[in-house]
Protein backbone atom coordinates (compact mmCIF):
# COMPACT_ATOMS: atom_id res chain seq x y z
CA UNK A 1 36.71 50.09 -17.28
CA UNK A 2 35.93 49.46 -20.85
CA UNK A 3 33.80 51.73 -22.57
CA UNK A 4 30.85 50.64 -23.96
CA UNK A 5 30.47 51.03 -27.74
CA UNK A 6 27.30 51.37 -30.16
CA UNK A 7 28.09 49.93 -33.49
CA UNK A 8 26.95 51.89 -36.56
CA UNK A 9 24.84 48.63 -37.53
CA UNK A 10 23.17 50.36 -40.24
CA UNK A 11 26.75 51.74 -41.94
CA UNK A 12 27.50 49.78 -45.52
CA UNK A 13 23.30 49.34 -46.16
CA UNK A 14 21.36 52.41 -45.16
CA UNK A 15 24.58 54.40 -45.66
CA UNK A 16 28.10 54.50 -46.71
CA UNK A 17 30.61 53.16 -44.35
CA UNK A 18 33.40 55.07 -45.83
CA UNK A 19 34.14 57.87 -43.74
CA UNK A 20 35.53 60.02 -46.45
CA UNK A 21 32.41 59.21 -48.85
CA UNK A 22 29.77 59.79 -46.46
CA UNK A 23 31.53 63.31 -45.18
CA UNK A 24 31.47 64.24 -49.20
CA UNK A 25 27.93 63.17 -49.59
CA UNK A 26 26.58 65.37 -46.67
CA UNK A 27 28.94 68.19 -47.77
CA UNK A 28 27.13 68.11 -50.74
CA UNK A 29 23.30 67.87 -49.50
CA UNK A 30 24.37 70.42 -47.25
CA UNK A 31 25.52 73.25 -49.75
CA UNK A 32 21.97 72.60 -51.71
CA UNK A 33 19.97 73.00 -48.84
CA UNK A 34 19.29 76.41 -48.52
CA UNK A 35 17.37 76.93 -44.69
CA UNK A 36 19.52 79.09 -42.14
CA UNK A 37 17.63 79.99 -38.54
CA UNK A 38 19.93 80.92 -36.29
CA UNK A 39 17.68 81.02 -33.71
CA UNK A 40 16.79 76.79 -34.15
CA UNK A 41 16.64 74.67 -30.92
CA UNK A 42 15.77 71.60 -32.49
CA UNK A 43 14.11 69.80 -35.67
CA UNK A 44 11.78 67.35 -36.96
CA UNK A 45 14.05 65.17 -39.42
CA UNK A 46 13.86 61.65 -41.45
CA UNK A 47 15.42 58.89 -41.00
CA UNK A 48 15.13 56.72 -44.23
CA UNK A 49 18.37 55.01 -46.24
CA UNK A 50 20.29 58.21 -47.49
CA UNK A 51 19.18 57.67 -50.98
CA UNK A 52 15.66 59.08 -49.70
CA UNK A 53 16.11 61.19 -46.62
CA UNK A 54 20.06 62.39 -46.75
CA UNK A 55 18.69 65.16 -49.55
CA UNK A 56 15.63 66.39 -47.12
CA UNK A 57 17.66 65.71 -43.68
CA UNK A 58 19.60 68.55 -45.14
CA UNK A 59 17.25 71.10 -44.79
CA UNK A 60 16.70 70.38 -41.06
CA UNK A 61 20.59 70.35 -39.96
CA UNK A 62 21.69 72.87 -41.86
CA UNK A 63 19.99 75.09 -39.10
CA UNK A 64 22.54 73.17 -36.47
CA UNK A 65 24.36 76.13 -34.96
CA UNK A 66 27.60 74.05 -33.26
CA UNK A 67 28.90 77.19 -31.41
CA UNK A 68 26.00 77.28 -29.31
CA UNK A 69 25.59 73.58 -29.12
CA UNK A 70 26.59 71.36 -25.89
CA UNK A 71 24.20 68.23 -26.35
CA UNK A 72 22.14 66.90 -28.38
CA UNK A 73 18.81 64.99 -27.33
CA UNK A 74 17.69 62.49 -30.41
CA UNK A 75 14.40 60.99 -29.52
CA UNK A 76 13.46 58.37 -32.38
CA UNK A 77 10.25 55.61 -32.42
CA UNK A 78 10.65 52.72 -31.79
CA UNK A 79 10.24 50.25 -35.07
CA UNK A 80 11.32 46.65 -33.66
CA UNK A 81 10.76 46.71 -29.80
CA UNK A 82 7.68 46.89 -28.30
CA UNK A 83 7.17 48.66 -25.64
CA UNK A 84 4.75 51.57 -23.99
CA UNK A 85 7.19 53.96 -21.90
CA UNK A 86 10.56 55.47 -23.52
CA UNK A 87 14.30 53.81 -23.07
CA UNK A 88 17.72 54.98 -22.68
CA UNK A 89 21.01 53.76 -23.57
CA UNK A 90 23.43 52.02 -22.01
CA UNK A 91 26.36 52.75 -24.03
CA UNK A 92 29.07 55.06 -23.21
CA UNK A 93 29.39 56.24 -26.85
CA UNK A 94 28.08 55.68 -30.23
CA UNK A 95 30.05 54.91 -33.80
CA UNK A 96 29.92 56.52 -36.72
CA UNK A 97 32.08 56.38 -39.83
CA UNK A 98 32.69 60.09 -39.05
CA UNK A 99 33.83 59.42 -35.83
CA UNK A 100 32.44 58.31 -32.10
CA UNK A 101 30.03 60.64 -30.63
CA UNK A 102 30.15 60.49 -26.49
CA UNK A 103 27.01 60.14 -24.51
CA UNK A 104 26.14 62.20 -21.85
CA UNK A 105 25.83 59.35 -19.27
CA UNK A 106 25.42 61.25 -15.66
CA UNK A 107 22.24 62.93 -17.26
CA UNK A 108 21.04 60.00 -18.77
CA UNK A 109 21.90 58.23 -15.49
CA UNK A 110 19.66 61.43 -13.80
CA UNK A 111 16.75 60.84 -15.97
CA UNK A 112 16.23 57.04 -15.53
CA UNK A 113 16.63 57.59 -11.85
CA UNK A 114 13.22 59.34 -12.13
CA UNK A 115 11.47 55.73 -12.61
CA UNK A 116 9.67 56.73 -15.96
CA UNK A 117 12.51 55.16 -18.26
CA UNK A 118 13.53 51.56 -19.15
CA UNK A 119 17.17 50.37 -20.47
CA UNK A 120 17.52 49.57 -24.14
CA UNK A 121 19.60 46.09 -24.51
CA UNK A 122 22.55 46.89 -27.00
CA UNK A 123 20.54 44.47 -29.27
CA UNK A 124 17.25 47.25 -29.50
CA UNK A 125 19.91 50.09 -29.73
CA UNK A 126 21.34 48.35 -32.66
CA UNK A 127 18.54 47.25 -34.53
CA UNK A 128 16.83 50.45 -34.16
CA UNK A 129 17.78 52.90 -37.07
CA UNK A 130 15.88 55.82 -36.18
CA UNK A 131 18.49 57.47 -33.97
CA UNK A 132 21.17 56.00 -35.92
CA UNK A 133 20.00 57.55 -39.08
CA UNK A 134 20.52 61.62 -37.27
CA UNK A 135 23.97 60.51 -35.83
CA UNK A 136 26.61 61.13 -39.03
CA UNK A 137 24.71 64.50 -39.84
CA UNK A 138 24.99 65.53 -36.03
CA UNK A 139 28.40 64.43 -36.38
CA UNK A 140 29.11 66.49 -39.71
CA UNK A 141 27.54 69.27 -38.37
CA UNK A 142 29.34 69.32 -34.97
CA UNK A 143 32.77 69.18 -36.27
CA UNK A 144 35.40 69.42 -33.86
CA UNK A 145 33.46 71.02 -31.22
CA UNK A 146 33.01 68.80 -28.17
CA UNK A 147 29.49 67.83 -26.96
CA UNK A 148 27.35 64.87 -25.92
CA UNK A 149 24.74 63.03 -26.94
CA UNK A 150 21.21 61.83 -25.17
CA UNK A 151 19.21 59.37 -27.23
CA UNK A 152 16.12 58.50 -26.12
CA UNK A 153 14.09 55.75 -27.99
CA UNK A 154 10.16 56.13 -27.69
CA UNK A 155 7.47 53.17 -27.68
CA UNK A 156 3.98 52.85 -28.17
CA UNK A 157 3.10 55.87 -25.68
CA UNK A 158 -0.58 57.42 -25.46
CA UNK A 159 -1.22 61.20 -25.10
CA UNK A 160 -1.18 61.26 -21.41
CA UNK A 161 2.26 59.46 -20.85
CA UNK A 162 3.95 61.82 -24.02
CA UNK A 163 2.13 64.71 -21.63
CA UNK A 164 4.06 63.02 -18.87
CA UNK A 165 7.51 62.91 -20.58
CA UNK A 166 6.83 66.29 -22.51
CA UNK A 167 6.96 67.85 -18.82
CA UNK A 168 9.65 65.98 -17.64
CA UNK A 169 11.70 66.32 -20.29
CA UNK A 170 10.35 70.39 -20.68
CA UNK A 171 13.50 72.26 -18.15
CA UNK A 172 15.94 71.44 -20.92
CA UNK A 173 14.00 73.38 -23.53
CA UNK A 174 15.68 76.39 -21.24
CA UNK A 175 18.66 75.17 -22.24
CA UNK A 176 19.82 77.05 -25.21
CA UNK A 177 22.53 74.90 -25.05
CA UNK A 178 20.63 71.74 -25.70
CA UNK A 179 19.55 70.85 -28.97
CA UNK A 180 16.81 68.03 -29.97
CA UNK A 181 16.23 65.93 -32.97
CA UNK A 182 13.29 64.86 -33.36
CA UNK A 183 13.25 61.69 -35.79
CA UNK A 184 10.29 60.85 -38.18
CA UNK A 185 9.25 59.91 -41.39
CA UNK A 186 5.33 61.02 -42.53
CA UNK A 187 2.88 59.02 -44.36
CA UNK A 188 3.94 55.25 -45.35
CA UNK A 189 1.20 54.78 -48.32
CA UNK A 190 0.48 51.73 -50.03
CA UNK A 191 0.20 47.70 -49.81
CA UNK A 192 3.45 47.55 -47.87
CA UNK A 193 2.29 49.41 -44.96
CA UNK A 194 -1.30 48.19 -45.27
CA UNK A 195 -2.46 52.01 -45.77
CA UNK A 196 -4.18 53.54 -48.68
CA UNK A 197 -5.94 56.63 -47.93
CA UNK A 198 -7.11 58.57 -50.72
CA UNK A 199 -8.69 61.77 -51.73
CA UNK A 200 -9.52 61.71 -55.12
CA UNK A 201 -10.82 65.27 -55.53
CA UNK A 202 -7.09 66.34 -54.19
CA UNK A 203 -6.15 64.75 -57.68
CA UNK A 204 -3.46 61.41 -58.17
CA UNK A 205 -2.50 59.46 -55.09
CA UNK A 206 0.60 61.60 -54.64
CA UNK A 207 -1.28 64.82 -54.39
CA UNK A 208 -3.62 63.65 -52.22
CA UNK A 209 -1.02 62.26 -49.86
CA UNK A 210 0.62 65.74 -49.85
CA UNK A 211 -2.02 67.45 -48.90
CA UNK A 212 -2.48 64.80 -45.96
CA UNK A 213 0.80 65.16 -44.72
CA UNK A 214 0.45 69.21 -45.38
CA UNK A 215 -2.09 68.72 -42.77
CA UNK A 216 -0.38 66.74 -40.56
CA UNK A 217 2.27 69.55 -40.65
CA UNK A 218 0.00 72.12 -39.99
CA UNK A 219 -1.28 70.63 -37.03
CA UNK A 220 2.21 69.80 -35.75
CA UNK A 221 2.93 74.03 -36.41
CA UNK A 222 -0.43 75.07 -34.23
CA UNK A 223 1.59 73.52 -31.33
CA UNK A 224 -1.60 72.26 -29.91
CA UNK A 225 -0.91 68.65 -28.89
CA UNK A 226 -4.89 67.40 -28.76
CA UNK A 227 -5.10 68.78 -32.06
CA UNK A 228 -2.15 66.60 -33.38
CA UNK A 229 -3.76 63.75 -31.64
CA UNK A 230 -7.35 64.47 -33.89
CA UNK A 231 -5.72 64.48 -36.83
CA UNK A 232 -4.19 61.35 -36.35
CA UNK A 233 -6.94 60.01 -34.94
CA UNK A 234 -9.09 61.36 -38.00
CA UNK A 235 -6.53 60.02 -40.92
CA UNK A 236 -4.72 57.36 -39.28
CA UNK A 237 -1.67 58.65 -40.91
CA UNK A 238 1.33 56.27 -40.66
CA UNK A 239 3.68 58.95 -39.36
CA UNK A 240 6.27 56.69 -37.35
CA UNK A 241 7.58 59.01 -35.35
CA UNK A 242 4.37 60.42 -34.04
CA UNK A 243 4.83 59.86 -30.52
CA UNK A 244 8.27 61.23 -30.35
CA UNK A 245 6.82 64.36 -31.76
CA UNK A 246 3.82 64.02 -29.59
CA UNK A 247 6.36 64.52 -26.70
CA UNK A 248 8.14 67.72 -28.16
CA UNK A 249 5.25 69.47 -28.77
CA UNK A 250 4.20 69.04 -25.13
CA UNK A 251 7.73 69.75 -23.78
CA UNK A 252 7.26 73.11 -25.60
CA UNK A 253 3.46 73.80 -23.83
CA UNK A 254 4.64 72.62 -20.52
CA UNK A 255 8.09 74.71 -20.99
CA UNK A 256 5.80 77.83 -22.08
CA UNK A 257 5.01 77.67 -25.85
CA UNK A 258 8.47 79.76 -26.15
CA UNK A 259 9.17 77.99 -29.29
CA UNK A 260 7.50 77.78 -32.38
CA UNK A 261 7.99 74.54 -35.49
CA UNK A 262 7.40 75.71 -39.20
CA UNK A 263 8.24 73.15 -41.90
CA UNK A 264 10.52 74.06 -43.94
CA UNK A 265 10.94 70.88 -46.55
CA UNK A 266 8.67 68.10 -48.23
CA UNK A 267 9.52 65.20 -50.36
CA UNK A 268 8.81 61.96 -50.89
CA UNK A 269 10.00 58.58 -51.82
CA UNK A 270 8.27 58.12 -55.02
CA UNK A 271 5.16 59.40 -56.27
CA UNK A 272 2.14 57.25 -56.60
CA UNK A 273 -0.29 56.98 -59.30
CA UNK A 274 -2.20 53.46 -58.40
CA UNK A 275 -3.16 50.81 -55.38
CA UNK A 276 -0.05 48.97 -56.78
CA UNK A 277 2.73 52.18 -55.99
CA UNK A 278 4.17 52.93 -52.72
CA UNK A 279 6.12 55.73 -50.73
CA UNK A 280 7.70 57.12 -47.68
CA UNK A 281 7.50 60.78 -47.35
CA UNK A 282 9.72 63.35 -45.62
CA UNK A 283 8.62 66.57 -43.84
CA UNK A 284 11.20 68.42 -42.48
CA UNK A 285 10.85 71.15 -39.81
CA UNK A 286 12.55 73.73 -37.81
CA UNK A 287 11.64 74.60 -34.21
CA UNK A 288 13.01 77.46 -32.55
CA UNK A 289 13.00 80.69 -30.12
CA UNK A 290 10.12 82.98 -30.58
């Protein structure tokens, strides 16, 4: 039977397609990137064209401990397809320009048998670049050790449904085998994404969306899900990958609160100084065994 294959749609554009560039690159972000925690299950990283997020993605997967590692769950947001529940693929194995990466089809066959999931189309899975975005680092990072690969894509989920899927998805927290990604940029500021919050007595625009996104992060770190939900419901902040984080932080209270997330890197895109600027910014953080 022929394998089913998930092209890496956003190589050449969001990345470089050459194998041996790319591999060079990440080497690179890699050695500057200074985080080490042995004891990390999983992170919160960005998923942005390289030229933004490879530098702070580095910070995140440089934690990735590969001799401990037998899959990898990458649970993204959904930018293109609309939809309310989370979908799994149908592929057999994703592309890279480091090399394919295998999915771990009997579980994902286990979890959609549960009725909560839908089927991406190979058309969603390769439009959608915020699981594509974690796959060369997981890749890099793996090396030659075998393991597989569940991606999960999430949709326009409420708190009780990420509740829902948090314990669901919780048992495999136990798992010290199993690692997660959890993919997400922070605030999207300015005319492009129709947001503009602003603080003046935090100082310029930049500073004031720091200290936004500083409390977005310390939220996230309380582990308190209804919390996370205020904020966002307070600020409206245009993290995209809310919902997918939404549903780690309540796999970790329905697995136990055995973990703990601390960010551990913060950038962003550009830094704005008027209503005419814009940026993309980058948290990066680091969950693992208390």
């Amino acid at each position: 039977m022929e394998q089913k294959t998930r092209l890496a749609s956003h190589a050449g554009s969001w990345y470089s397609e050459d194998g041996t560039h790319l591999d060079q690159q990440l080497s690179g972000w890699l050695t500057i990137a200074k985080t080490t925690d042995d004891s990390a299950r999983g992170i919160i990283s960005p998923h942005a064209g390289y030229s933004y997020s490879g530098p702070p993605a580095a910070y995140g997967f440089k934690n990735m401990d590969k001799n401990k590692i037998k899959r990898v769950f990458v649970i993204g947001p959904s930018h293109h397809h609309y939809f309310t529940r989370c979908a799994l693929s149908k592929m057999d194995r994703y592309d890279t320009p480091l090399g394919d990466i295998i999915l771990d089809k009997p579980l994902i066959d286990t979890l959609h048998a549960t009725g909560k999931f839908d089927w991406m189309s190979k058309s969603v899975d390769e439009d959608e670049h915020s699981i594509e975005m974690q796959l060369p680092y997981i890749r890099k990072m793996m090396g030659d050790r075998p393991f597989t690969l569940v991606p999960i894509l999430v949709g326009s989920t409420d708190a009780s449904t990420e509740k829902a899927y948090g314990e669901l998805l919780s048992p495999y927290l136990d798992d010290e085998t199993n690692f997660f990604v959890i993919s997400s940029d922070f605030c999207h500021w300015g005319k492009r994404f129709n947001y503009f919050h602003y603080d003046e007595s935090e100082g310029e625009i930049y500073e004031s969306i720091e200290k936004l996104d500083r409390d977005g992060m310390t939220a996230i770190e309380t582990l308190q899900p209804d919390g996370f939900y205020a904020y966002l419901k307070k600020t409206k902040n245009t993290i995209c990958g809310r919902h997918p984080i939404g549903i780690f932080m309540q796999m970790i209270k329905a697995a136990g609160n055995k973990q703990t997330i601390r960010f551990v890197h913060y950038a962003q895109s550009s830094k704005c100084m008027s209503q005419r600027d814009s940026s993309v910014s980058y948290a990066v953080g680091v969950s693992s065994s208390k």
